[in-house]
PDB file of N, CA and C in Angstrom:
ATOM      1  N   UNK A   1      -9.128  52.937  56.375  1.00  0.00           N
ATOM      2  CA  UNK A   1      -9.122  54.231  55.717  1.00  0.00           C
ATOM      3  C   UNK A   1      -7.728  54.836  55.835  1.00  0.00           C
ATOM      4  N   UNK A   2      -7.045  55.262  54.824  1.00  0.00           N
ATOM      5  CA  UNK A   2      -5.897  56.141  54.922  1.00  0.00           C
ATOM      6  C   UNK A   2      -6.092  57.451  54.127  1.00  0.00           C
ATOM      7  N   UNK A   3      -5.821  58.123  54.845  1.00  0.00           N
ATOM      8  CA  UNK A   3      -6.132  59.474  54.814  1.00  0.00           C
ATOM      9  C   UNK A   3      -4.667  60.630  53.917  1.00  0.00           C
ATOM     10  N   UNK A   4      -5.253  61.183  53.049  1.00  0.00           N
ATOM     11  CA  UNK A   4      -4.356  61.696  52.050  1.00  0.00           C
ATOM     12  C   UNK A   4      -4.178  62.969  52.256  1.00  0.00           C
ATOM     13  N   UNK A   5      -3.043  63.785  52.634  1.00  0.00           N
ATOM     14  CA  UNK A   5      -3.108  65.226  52.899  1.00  0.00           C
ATOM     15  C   UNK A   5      -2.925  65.742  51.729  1.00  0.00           C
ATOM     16  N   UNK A   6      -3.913  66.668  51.161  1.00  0.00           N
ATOM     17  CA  UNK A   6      -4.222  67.630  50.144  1.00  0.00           C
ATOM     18  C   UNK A   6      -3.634  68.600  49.987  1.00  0.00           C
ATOM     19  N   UNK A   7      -3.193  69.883  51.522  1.00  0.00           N
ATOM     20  CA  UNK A   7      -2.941  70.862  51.794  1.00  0.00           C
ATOM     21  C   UNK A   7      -2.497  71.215  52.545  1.00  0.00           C
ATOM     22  N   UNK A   8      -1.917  72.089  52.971  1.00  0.00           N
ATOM     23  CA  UNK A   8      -0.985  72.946  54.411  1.00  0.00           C
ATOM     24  C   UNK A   8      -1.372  73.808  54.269  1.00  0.00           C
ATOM     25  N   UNK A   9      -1.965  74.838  55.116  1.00  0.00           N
ATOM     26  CA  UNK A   9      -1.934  76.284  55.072  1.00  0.00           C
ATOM     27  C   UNK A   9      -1.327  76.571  56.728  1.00  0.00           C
ATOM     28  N   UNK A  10      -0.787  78.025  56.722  1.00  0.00           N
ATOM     29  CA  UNK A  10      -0.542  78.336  57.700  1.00  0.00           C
ATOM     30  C   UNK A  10      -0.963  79.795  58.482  1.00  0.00           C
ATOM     31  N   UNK A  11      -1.154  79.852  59.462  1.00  0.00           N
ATOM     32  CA  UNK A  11      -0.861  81.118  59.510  1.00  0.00           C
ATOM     33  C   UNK A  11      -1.482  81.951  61.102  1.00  0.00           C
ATOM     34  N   UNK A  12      -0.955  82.997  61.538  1.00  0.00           N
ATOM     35  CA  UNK A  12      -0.662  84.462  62.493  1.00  0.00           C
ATOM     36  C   UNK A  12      -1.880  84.675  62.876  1.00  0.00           C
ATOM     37  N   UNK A  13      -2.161  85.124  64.358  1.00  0.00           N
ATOM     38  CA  UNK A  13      -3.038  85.568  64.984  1.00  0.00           C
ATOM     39  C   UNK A  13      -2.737  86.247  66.072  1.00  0.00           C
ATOM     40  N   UNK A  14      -3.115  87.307  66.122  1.00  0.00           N
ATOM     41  CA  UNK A  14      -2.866  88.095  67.499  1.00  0.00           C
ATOM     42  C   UNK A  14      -3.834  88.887  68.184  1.00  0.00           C
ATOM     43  N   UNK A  15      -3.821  88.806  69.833  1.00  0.00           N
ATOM     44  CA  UNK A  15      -4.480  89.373  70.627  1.00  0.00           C
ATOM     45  C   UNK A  15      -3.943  90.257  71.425  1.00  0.00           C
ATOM     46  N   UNK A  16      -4.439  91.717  70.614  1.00  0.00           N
ATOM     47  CA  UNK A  16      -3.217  93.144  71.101  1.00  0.00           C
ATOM     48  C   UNK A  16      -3.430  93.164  72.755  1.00  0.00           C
ATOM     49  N   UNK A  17      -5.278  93.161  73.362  1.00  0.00           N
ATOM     50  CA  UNK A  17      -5.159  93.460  74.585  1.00  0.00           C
ATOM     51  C   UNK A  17      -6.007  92.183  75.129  1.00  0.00           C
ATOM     52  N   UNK A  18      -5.466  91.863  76.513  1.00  0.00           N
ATOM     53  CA  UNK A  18      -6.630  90.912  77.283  1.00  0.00           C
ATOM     54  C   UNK A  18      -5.869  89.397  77.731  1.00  0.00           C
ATOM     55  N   UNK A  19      -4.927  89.198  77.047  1.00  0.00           N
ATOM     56  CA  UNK A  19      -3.987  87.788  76.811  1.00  0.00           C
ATOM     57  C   UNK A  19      -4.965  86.493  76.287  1.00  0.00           C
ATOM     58  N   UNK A  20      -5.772  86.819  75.544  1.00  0.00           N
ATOM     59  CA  UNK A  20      -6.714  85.947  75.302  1.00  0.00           C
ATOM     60  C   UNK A  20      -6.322  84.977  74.185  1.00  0.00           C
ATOM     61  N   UNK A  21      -5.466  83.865  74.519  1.00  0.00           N
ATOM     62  CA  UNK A  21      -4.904  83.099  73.702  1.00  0.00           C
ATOM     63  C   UNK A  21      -6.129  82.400  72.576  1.00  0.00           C
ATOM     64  N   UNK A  22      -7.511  82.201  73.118  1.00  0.00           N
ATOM     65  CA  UNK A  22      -8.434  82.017  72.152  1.00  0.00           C
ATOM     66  C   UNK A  22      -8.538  82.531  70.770  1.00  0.00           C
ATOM     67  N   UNK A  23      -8.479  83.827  71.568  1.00  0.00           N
ATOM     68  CA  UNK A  23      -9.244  84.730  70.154  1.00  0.00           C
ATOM     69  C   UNK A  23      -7.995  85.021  69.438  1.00  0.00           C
ATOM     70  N   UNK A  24      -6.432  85.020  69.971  1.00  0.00           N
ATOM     71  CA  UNK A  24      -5.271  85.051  69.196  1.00  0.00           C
ATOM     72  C   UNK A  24      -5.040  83.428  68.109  1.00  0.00           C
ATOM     73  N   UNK A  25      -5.940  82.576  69.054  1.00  0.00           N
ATOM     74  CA  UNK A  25      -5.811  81.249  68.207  1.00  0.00           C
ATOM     75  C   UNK A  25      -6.934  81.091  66.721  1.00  0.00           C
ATOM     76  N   UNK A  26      -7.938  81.644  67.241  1.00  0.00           N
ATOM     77  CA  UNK A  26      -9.144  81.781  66.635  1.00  0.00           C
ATOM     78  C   UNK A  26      -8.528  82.594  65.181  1.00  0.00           C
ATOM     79  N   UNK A  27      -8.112  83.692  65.394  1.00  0.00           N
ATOM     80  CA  UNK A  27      -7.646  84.832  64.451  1.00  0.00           C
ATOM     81  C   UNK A  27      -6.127  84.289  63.257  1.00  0.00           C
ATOM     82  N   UNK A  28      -5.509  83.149  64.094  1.00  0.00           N
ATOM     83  CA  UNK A  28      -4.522  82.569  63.071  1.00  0.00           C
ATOM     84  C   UNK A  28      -5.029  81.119  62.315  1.00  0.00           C
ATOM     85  N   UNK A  29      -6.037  80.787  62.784  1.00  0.00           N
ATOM     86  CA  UNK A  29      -6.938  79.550  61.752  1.00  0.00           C
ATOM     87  C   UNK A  29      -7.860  80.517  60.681  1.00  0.00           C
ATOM     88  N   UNK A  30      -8.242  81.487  60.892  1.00  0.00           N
ATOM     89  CA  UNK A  30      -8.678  82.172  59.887  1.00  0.00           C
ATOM     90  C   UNK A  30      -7.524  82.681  59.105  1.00  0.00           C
ATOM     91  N   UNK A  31      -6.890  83.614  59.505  1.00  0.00           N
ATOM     92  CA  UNK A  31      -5.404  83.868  58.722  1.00  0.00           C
ATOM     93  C   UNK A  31      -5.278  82.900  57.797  1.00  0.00           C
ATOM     94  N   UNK A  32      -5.054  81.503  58.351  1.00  0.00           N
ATOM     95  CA  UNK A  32      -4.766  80.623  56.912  1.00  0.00           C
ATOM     96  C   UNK A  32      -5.613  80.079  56.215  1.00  0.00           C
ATOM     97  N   UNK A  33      -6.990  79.895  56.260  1.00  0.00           N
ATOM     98  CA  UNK A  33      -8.024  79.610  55.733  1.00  0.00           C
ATOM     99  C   UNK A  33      -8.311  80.951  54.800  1.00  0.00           C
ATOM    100  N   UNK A  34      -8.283  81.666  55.485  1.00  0.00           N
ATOM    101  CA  UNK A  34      -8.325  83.517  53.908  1.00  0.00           C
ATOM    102  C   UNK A  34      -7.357  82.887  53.124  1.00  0.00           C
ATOM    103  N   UNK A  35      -6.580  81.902  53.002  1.00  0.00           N
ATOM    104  CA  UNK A  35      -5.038  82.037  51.591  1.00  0.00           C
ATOM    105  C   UNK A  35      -5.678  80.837  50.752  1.00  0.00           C
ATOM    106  N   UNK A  36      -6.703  80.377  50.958  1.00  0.00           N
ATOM    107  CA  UNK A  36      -7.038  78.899  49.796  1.00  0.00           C
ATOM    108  C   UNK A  36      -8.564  79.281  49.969  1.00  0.00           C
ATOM    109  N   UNK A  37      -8.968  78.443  48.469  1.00  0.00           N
ATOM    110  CA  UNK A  37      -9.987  78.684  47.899  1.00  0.00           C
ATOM    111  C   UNK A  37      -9.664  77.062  47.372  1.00  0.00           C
ATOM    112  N   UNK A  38     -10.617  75.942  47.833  1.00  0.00           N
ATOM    113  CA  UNK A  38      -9.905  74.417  47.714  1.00  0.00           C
ATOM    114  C   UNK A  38     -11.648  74.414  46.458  1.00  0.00           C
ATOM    115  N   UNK A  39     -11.025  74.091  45.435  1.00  0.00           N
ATOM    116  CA  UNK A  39     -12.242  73.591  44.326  1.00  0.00           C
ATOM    117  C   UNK A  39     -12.360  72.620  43.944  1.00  0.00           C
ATOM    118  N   UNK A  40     -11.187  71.730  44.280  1.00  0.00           N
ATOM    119  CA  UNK A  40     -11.003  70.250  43.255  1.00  0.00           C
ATOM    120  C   UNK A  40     -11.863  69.526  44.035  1.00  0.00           C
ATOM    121  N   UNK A  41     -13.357  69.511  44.941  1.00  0.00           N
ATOM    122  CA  UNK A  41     -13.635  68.143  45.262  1.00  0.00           C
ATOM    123  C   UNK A  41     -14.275  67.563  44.469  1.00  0.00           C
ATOM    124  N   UNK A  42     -15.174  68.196  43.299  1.00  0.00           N
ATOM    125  CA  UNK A  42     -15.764  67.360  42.519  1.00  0.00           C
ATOM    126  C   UNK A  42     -15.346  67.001  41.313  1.00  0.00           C
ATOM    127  N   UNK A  43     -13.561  66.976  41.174  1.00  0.00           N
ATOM    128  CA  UNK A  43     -12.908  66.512  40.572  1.00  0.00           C
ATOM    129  C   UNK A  43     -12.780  64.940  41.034  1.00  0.00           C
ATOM    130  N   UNK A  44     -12.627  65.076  42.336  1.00  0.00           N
ATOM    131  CA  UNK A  44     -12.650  63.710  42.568  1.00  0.00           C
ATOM    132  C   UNK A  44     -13.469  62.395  43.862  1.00  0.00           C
ATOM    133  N   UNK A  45     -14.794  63.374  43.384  1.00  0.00           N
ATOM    134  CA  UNK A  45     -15.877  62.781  43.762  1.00  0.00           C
ATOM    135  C   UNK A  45     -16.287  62.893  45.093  1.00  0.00           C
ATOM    136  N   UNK A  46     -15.785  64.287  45.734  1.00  0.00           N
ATOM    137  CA  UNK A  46     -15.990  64.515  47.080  1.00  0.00           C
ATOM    138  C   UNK A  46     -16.519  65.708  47.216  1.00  0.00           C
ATOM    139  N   UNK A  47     -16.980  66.056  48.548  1.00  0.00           N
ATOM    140  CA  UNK A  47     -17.533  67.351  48.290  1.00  0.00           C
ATOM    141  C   UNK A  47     -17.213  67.745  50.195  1.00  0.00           C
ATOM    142  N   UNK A  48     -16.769  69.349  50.288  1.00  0.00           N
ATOM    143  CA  UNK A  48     -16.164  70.106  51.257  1.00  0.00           C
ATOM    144  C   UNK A  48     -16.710  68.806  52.834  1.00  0.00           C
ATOM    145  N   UNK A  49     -17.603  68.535  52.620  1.00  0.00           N
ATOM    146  CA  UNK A  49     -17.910  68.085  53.868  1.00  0.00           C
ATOM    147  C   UNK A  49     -16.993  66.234  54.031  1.00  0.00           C
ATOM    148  N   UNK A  50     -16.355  66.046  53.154  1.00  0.00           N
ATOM    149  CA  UNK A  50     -15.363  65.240  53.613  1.00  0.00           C
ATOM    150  C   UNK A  50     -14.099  65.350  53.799  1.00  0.00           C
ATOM    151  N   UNK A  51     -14.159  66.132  53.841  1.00  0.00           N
ATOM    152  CA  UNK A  51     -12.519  67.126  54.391  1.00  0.00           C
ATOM    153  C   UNK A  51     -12.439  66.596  55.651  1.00  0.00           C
ATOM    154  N   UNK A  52     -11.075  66.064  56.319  1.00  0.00           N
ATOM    155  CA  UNK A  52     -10.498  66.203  57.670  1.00  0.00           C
ATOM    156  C   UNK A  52      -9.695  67.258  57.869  1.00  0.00           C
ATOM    157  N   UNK A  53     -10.177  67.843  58.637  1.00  0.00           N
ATOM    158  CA  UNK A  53      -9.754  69.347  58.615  1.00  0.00           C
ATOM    159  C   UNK A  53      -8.953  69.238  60.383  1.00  0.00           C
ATOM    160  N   UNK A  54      -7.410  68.719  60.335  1.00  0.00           N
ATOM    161  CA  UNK A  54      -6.288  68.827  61.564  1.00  0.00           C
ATOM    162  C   UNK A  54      -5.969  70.248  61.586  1.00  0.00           C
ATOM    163  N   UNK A  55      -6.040  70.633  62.930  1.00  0.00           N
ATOM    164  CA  UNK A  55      -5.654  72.255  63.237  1.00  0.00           C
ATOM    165  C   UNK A  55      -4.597  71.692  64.344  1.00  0.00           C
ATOM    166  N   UNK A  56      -3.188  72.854  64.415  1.00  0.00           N
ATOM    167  CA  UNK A  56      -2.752  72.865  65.541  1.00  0.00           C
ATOM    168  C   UNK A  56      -2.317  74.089  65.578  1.00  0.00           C
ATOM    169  N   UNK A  57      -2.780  74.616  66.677  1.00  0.00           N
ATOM    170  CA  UNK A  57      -2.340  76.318  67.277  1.00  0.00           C
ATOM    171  C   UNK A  57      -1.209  75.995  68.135  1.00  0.00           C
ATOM    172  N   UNK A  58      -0.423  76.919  67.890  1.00  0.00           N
ATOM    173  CA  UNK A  58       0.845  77.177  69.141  1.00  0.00           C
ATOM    174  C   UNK A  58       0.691  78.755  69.787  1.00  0.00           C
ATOM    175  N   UNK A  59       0.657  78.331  71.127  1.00  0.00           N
ATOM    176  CA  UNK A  59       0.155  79.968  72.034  1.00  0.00           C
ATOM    177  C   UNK A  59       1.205  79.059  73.165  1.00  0.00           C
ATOM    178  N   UNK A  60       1.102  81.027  74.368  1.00  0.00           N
ATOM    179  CA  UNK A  60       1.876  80.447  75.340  1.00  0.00           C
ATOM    180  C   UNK A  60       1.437  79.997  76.272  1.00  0.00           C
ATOM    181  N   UNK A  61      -0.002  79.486  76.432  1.00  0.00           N
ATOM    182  CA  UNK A  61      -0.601  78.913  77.413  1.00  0.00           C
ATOM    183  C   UNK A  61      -1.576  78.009  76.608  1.00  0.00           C
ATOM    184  N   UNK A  62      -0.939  76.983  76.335  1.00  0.00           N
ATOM    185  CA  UNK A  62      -1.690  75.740  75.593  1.00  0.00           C
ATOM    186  C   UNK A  62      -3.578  75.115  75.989  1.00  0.00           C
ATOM    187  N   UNK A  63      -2.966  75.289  77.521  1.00  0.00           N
ATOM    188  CA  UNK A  63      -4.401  74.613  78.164  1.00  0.00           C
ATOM    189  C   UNK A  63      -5.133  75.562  78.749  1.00  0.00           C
ATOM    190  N   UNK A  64      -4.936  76.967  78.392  1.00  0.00           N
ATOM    191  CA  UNK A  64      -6.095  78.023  78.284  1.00  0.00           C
ATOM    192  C   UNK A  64      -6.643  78.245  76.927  1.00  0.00           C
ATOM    193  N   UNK A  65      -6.722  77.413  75.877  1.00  0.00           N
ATOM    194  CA  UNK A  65      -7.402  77.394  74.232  1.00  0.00           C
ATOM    195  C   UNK A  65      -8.112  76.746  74.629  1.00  0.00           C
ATOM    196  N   UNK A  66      -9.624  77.647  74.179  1.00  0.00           N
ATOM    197  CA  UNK A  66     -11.334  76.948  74.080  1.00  0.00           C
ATOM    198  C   UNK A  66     -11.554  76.468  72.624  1.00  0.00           C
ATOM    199  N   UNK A  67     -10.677  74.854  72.490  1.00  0.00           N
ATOM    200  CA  UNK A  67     -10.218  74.229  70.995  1.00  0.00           C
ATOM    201  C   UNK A  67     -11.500  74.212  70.875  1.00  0.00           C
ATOM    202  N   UNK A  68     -12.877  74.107  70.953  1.00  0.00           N
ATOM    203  CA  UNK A  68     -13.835  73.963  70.347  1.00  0.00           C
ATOM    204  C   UNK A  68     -14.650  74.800  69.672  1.00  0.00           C
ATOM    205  N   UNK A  69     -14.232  76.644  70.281  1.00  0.00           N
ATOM    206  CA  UNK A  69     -14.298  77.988  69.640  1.00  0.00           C
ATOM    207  C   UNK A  69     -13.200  77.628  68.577  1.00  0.00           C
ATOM    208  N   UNK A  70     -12.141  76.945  68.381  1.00  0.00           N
ATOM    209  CA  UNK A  70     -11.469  77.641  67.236  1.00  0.00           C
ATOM    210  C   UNK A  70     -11.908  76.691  66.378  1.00  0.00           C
ATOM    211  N   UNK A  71     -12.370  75.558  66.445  1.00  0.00           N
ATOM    212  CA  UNK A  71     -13.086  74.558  65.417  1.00  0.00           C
ATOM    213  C   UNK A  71     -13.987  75.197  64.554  1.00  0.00           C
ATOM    214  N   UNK A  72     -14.679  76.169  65.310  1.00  0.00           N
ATOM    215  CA  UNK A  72     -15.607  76.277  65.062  1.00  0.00           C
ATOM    216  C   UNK A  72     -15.097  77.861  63.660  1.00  0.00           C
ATOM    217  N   UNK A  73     -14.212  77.736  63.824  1.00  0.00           N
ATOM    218  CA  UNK A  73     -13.462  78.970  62.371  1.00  0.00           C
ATOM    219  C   UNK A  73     -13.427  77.969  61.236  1.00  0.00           C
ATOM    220  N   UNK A  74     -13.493  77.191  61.583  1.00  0.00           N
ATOM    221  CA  UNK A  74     -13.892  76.072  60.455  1.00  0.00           C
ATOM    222  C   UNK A  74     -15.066  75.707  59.342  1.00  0.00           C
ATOM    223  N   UNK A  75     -15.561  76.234  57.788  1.00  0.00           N
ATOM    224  CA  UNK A  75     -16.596  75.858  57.484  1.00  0.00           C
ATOM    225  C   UNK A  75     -17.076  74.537  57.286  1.00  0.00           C
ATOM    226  N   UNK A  76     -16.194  73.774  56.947  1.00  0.00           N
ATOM    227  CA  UNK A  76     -16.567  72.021  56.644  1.00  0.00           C
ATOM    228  C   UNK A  76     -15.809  70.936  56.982  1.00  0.00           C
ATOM    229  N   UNK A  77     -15.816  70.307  56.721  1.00  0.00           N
ATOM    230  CA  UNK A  77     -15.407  68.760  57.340  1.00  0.00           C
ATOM    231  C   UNK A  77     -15.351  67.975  58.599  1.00  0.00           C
ATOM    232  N   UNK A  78     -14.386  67.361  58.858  1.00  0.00           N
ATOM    233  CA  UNK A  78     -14.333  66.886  60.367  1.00  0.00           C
ATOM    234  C   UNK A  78     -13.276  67.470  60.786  1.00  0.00           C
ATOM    235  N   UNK A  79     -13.377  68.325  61.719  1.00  0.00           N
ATOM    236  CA  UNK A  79     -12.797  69.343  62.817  1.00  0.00           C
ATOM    237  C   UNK A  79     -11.924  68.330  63.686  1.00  0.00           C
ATOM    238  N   UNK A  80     -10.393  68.515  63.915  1.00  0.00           N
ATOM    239  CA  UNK A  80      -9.449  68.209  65.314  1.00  0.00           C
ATOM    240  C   UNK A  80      -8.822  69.685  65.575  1.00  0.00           C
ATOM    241  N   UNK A  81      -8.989  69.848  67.152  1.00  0.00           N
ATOM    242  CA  UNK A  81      -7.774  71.173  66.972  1.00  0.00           C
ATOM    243  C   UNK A  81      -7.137  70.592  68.611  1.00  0.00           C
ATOM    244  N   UNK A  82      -5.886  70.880  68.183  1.00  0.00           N
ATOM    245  CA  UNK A  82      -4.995  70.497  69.208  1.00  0.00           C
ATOM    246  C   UNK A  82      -3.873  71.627  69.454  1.00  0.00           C
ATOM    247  N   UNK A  83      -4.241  72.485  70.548  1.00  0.00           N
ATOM    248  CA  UNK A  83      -3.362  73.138  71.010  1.00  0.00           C
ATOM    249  C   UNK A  83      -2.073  72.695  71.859  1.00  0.00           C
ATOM    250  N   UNK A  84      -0.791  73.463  71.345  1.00  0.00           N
ATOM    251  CA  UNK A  84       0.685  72.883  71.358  1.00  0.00           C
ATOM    252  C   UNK A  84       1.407  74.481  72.277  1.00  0.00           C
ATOM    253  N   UNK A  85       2.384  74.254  73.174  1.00  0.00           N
ATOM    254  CA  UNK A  85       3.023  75.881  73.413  1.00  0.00           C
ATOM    255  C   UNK A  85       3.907  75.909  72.671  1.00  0.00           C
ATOM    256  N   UNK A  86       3.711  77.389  72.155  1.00  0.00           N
ATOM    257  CA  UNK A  86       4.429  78.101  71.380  1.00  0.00           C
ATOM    258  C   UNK A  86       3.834  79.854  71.250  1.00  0.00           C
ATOM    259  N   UNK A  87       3.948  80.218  69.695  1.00  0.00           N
ATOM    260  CA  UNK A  87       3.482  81.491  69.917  1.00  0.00           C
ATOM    261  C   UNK A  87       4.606  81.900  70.784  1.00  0.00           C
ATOM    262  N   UNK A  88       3.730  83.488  71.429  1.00  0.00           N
ATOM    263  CA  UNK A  88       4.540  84.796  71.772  1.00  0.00           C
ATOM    264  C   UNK A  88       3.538  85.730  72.452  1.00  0.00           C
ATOM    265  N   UNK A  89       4.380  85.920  73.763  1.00  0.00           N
ATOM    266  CA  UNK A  89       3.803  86.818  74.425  1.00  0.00           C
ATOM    267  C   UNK A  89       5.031  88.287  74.519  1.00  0.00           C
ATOM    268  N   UNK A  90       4.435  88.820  74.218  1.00  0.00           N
ATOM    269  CA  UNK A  90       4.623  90.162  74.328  1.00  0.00           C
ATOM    270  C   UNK A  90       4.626  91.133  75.094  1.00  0.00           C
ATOM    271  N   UNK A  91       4.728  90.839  76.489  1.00  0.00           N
ATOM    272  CA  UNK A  91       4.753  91.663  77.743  1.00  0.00           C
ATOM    273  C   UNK A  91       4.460  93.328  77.579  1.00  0.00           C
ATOM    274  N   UNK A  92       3.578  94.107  78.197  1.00  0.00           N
ATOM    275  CA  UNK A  92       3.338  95.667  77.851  1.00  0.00           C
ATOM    276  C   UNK A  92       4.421  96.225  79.002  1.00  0.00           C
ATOM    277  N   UNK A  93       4.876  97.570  78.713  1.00  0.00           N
ATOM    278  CA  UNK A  93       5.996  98.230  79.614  1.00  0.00           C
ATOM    279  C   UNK A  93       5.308  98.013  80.701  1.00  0.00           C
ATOM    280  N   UNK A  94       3.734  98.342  81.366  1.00  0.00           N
ATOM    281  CA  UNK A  94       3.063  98.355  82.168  1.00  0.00           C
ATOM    282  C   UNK A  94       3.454  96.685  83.354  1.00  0.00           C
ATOM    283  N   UNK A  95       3.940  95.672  82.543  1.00  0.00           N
ATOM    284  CA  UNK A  95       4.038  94.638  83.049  1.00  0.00           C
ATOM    285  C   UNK A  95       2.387  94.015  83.182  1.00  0.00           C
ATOM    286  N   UNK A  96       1.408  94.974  83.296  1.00  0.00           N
ATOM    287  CA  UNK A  96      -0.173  94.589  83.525  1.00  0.00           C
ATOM    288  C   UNK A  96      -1.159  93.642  82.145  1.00  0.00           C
ATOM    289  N   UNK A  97      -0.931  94.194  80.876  1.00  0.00           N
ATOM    290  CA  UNK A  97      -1.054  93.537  79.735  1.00  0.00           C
ATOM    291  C   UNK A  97      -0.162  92.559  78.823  1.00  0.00           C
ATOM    292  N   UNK A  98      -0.310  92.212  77.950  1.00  0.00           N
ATOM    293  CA  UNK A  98       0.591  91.820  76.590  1.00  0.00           C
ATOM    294  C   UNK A  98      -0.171  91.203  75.410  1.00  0.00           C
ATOM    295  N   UNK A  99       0.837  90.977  74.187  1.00  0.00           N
ATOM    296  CA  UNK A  99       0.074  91.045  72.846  1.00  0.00           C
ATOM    297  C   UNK A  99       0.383  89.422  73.362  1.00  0.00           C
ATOM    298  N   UNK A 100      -0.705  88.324  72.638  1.00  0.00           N
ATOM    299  CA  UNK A 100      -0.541  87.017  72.693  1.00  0.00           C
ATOM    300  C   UNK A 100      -0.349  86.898  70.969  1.00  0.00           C
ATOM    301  N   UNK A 101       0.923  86.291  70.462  1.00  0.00           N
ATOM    302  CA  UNK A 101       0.683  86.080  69.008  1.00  0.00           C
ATOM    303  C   UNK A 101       0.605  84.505  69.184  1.00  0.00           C
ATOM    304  N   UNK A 102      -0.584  83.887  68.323  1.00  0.00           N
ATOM    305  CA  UNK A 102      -0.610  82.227  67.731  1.00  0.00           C
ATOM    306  C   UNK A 102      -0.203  81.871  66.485  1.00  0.00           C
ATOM    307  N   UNK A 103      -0.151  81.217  66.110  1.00  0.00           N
ATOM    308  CA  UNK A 103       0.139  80.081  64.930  1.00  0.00           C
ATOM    309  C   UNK A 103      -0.243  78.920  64.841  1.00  0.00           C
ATOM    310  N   UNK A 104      -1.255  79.066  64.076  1.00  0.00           N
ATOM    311  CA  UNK A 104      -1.793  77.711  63.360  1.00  0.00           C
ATOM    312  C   UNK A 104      -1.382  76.915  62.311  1.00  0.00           C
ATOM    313  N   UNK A 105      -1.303  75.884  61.933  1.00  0.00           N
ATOM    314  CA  UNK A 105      -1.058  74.960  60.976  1.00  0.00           C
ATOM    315  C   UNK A 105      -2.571  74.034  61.054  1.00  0.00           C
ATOM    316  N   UNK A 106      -2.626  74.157  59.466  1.00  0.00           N
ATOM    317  CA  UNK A 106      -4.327  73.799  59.228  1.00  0.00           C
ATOM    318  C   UNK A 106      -3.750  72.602  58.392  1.00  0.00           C
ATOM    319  N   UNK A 107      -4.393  71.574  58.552  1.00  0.00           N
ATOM    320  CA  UNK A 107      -4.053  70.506  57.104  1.00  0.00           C
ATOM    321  C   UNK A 107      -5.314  69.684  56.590  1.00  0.00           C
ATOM    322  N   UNK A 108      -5.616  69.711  55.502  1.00  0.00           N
ATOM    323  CA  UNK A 108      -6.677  69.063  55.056  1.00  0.00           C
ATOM    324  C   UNK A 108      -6.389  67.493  54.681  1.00  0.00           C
ATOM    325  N   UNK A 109      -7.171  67.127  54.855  1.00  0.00           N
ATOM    326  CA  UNK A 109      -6.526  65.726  54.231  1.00  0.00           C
ATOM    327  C   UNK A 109      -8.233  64.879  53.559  1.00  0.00           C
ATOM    328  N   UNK A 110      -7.917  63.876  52.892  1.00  0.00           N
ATOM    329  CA  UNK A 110      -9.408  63.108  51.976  1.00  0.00           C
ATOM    330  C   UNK A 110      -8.914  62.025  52.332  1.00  0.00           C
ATOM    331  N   UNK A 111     -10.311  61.097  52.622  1.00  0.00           N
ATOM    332  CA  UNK A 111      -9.924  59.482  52.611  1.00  0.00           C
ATOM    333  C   UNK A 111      -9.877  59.081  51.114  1.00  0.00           C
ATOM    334  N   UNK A 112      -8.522  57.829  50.794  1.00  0.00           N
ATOM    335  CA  UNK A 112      -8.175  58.090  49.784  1.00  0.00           C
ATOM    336  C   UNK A 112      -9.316  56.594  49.223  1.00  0.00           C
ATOM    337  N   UNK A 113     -10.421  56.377  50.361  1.00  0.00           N
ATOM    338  CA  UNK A 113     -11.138  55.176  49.637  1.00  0.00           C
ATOM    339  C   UNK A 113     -10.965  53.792  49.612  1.00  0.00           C
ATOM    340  N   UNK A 114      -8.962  53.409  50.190  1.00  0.00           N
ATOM    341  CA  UNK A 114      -9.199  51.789  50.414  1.00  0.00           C
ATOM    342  C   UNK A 114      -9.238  51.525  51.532  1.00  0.00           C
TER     343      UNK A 114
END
């Protein structure tokens, strides 16, 4: 099977209070999933649930993402999410809080059938 990427979307998530890199990860896979509206599968004989649907979030604490909550921002296909560091923390004057911003990169891809 070789697998054909269809799409890129991208996009921003942020968690103003709590440092909850989840829900900042969670909030930038939706971000880019709101920018496409994908119609062509029964152009070519597929339908949403054969989508490979690759996620990668960048936050500043990689191995505090519950990747299986952000899969789950996902409506169809086969789900990978692989959290990477990156993102932005935002320290509060308090030193006690900060904003966590993520970034996702979503890519769809179709088996192209040989």
């Amino acid at each position: 099977m070789a697998k054909i990427r269809c799409f890129t979307e991208m996009g921003m998530g942020v968690d103003v209070h709590g440092r909850d890199v989840t829900k900042a990860a969670k909030r930038a896979v939706s971000d880019a999933i709101r920018h496409s509206s994908v119609g062509f599968f029964r152009m070519v004989g597929k339908t949403p649930h054969d989508m490979f649907v690759d996620v990668t979030v960048a936050v500043p604490y990689p191995d505090d993402v519950d990747t299986d909550a952000v899969a789950l921002e996902l409506p169809y296909g086969t789900v990978t999410v692989k959290a990477v560091s990156g993102g932005l923390e935002v320290p509060a004057d308090s030193g006690s809080d900060a904003i966590i911003i993520a970034n996702a990169a979503v890519l769809v891809s179709l088996d192209d059938g040989k």
